[in-house]
N, C-alpha and C. Protein backbone atom coordinates (compact mmCIF):
# COMPACT_ATOMS: atom_id res chain seq x y z
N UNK A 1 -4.30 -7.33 12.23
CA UNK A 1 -4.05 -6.88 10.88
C UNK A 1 -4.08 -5.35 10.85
N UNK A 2 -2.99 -4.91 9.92
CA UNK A 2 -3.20 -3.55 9.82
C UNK A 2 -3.38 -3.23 8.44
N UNK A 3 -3.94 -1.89 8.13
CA UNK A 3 -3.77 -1.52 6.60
C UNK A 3 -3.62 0.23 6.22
N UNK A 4 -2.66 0.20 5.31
CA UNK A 4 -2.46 1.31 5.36
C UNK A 4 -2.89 1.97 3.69
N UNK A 5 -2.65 3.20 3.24
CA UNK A 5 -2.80 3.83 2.17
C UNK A 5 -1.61 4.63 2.18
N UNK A 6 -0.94 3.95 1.05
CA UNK A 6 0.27 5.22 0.51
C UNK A 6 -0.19 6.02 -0.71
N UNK A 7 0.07 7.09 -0.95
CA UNK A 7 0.11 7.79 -2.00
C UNK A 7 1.64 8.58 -2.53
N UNK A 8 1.90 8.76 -3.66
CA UNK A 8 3.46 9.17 -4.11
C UNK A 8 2.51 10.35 -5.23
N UNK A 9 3.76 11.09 -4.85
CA UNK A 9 3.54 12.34 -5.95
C UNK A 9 3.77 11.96 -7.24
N UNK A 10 5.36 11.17 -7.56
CA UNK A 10 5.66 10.52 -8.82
C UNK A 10 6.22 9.20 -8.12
N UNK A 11 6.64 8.38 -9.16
CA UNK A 11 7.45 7.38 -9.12
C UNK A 11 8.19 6.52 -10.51
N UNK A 12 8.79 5.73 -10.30
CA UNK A 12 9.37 5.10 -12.06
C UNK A 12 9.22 3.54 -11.77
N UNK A 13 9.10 2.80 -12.63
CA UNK A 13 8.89 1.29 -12.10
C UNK A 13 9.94 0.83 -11.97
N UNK A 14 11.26 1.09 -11.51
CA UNK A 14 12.25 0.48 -10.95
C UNK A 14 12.37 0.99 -9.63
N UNK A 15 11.56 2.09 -9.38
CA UNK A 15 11.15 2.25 -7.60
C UNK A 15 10.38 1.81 -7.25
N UNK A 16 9.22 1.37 -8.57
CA UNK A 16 7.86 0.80 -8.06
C UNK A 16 8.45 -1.07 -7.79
N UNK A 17 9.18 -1.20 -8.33
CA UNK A 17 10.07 -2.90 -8.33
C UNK A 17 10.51 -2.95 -7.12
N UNK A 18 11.25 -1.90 -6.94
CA UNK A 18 11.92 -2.01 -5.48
C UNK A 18 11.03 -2.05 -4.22
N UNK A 19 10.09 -1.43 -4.51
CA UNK A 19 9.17 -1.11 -3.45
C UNK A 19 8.45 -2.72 -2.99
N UNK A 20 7.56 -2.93 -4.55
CA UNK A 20 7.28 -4.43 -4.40
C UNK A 20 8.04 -5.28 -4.24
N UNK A 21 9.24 -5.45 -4.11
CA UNK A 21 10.68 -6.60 -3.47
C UNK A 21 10.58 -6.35 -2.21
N UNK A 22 10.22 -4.82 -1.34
CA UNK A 22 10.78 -4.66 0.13
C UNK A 22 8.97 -5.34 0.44
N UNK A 23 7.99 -4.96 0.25
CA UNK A 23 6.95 -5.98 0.89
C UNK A 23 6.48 -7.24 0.21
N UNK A 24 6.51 -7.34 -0.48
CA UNK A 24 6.82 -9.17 -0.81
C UNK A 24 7.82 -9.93 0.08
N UNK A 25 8.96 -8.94 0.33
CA UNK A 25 9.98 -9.73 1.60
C UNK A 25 9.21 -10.52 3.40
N UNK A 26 8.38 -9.09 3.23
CA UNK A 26 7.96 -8.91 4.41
C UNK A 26 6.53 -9.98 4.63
N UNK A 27 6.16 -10.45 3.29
CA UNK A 27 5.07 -11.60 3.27
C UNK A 27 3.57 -10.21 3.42
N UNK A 28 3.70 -8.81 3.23
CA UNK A 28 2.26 -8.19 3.45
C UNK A 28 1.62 -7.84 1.87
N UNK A 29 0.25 -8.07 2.13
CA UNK A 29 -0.36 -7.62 1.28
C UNK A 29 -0.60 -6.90 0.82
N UNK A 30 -0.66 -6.32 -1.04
CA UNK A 30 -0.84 -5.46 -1.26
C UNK A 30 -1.74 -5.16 -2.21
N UNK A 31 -1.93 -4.32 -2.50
CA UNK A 31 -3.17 -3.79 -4.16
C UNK A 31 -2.45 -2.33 -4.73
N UNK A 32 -2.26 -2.50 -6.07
CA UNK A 32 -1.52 -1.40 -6.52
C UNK A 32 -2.15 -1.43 -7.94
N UNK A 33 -3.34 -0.49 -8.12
CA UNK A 33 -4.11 -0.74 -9.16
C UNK A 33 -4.23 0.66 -9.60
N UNK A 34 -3.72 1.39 -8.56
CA UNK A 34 -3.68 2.80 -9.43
C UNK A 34 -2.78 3.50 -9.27
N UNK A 35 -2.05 4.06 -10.19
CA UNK A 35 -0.72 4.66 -10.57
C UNK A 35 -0.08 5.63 -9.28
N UNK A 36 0.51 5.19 -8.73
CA UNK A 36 1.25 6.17 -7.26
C UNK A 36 0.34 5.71 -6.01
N UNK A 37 -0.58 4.48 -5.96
CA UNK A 37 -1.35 4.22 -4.72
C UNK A 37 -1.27 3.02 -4.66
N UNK A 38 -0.75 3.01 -3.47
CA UNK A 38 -0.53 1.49 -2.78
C UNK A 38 -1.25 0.87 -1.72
N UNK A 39 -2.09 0.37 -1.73
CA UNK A 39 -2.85 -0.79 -0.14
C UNK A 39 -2.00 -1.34 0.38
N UNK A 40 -1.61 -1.68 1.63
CA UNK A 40 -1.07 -2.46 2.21
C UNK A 40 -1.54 -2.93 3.68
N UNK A 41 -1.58 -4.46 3.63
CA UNK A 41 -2.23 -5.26 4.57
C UNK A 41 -0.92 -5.79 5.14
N UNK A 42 -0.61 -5.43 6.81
CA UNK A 42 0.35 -6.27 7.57
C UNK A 42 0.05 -7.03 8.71
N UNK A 43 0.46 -7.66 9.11
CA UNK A 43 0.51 -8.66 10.18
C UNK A 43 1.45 -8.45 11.24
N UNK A 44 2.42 -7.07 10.74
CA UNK A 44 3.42 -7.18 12.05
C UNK A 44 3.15 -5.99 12.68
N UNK A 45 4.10 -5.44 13.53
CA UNK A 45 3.99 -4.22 14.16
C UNK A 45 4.34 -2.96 13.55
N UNK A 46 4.63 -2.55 12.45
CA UNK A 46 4.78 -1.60 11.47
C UNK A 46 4.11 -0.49 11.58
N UNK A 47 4.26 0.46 11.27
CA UNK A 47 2.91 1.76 11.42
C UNK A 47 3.95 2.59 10.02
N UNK A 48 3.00 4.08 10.29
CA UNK A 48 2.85 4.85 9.32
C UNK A 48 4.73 5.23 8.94
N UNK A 49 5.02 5.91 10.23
CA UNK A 49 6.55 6.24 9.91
C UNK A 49 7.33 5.22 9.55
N UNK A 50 7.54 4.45 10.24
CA UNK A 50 8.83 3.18 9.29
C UNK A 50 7.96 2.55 7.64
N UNK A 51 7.09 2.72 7.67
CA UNK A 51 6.78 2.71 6.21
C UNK A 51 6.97 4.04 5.42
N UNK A 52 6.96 5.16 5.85
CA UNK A 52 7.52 6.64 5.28
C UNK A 52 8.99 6.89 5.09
N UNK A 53 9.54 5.80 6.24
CA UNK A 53 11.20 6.14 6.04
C UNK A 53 11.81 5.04 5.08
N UNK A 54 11.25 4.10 4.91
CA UNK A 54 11.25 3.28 3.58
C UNK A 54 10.90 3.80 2.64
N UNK A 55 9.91 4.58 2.42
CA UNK A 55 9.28 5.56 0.71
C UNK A 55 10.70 6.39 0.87
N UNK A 56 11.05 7.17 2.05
CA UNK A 56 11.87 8.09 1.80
C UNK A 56 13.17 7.68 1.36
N UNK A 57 13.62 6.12 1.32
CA UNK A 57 14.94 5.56 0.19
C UNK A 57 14.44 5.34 -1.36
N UNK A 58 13.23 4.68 -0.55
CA UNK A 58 13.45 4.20 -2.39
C UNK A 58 12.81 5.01 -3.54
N UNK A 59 11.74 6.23 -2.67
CA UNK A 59 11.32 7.13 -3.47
C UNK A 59 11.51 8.40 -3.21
N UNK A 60 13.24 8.79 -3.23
CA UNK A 60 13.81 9.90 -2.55
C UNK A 60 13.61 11.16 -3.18
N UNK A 61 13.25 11.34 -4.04
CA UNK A 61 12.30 13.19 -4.79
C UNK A 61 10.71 12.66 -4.82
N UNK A 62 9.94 11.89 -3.70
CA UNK A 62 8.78 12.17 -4.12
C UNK A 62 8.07 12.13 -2.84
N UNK A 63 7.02 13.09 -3.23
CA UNK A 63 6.07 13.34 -1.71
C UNK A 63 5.48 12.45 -1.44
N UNK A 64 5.28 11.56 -0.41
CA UNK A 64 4.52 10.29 0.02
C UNK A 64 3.43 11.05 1.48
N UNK A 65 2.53 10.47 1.14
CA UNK A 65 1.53 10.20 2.51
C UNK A 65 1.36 9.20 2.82
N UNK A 66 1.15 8.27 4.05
CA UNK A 66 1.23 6.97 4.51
C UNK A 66 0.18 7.24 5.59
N UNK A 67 -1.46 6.96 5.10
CA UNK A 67 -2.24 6.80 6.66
C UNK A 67 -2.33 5.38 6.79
N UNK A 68 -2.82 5.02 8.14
CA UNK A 68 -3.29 4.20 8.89
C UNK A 68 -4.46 3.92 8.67
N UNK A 69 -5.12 2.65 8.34
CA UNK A 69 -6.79 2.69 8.53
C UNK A 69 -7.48 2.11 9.98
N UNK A 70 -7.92 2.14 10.60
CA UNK A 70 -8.17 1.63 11.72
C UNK A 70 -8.98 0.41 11.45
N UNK A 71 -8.79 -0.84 12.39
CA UNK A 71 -9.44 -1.82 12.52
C UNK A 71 -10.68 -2.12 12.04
N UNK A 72 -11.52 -2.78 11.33
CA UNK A 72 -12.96 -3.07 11.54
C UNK A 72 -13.47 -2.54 10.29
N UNK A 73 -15.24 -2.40 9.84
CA UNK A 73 -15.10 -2.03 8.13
C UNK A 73 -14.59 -0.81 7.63
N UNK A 74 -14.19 -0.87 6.63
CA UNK A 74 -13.94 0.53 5.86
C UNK A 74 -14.94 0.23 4.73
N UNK A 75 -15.63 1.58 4.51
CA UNK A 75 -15.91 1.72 3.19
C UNK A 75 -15.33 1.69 1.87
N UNK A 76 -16.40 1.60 1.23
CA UNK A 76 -14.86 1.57 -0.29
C UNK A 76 -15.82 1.39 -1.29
N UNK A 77 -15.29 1.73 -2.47
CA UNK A 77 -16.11 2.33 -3.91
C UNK A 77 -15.13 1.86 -5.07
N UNK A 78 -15.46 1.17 -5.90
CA UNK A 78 -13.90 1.20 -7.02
C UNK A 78 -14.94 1.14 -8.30
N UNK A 79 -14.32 1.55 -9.37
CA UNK A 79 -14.27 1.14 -10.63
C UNK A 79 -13.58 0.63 -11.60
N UNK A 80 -13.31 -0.28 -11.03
CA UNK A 80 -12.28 -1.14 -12.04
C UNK A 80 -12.30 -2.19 -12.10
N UNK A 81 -11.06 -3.43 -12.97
CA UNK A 81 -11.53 -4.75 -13.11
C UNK A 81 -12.07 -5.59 -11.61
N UNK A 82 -12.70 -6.60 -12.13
CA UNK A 82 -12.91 -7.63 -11.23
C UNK A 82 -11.59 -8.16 -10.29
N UNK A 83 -10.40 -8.32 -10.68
CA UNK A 83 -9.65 -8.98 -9.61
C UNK A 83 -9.38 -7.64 -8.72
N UNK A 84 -9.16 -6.49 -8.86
CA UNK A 84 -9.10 -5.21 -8.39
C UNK A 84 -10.28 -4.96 -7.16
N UNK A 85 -11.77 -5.49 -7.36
CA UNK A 85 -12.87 -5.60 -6.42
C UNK A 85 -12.39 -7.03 -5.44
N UNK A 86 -12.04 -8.10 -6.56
CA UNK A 86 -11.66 -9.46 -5.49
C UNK A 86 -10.91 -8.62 -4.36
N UNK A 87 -10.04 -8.33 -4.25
CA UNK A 87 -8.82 -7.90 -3.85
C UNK A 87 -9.53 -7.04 -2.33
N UNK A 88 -10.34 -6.09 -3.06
CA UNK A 88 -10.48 -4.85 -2.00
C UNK A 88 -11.66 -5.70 -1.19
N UNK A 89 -12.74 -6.77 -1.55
CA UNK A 89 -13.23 -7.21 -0.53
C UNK A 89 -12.70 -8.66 -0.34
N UNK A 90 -11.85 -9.30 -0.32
CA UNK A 90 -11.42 -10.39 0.60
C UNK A 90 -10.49 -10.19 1.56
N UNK A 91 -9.61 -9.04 1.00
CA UNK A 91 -8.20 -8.99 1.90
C UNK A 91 -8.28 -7.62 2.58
N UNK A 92 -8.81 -6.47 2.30
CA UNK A 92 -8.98 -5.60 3.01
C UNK A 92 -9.63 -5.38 3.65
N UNK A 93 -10.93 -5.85 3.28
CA UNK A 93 -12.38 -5.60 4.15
C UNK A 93 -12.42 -7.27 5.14
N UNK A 94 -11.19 -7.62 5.31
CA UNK A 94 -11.07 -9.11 6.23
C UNK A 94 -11.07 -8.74 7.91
């Protein structure tokens, strides 16, 4: 499993649609609970750049960062609803 953190400078929800159509295709998980930040949990061989050159179509005027998290626990802190905590400890912290 891998997981990554995107961040976008801006975006509009018909890039944010598009975006969620290209990994819903792909069957990976995601959490998008705060405005321009995306989680994503994969299963294939994917890394940071071919997920950057995908932001760079569908979110072509906006600055993206795409890290990597490495294997094993990550920390993590949230304040927000309950399915938002479900989320960050069943599927990310897996």
């Amino acid at each position: 499993m891998k997981r990554f953190v995107i961040t976008l400078e801006n975006s509009t929800e018909l890039q944010n649609k598009k975006f969620r159509e290209y990994i819903q295709k792909r069957g990976y998980g995601w959490w998008h609970w705060l405005t321009n930040i995306w989680l994503l949990v994969t299963d294939d061989n994917t890394n940071a750049a071919a997920i950057r050159d995908v932001l760079m179509v569908i979110y072509p005027d906006s600055r993206s960062l795409v890290l990597e998290i490495p294997p094993g626990h990550c920390s993590w802190a949230n304040f927000a609803q309950k399915e938002s905590f479900n989320w960050l400890n069943d599927t990310w912290n897996k």
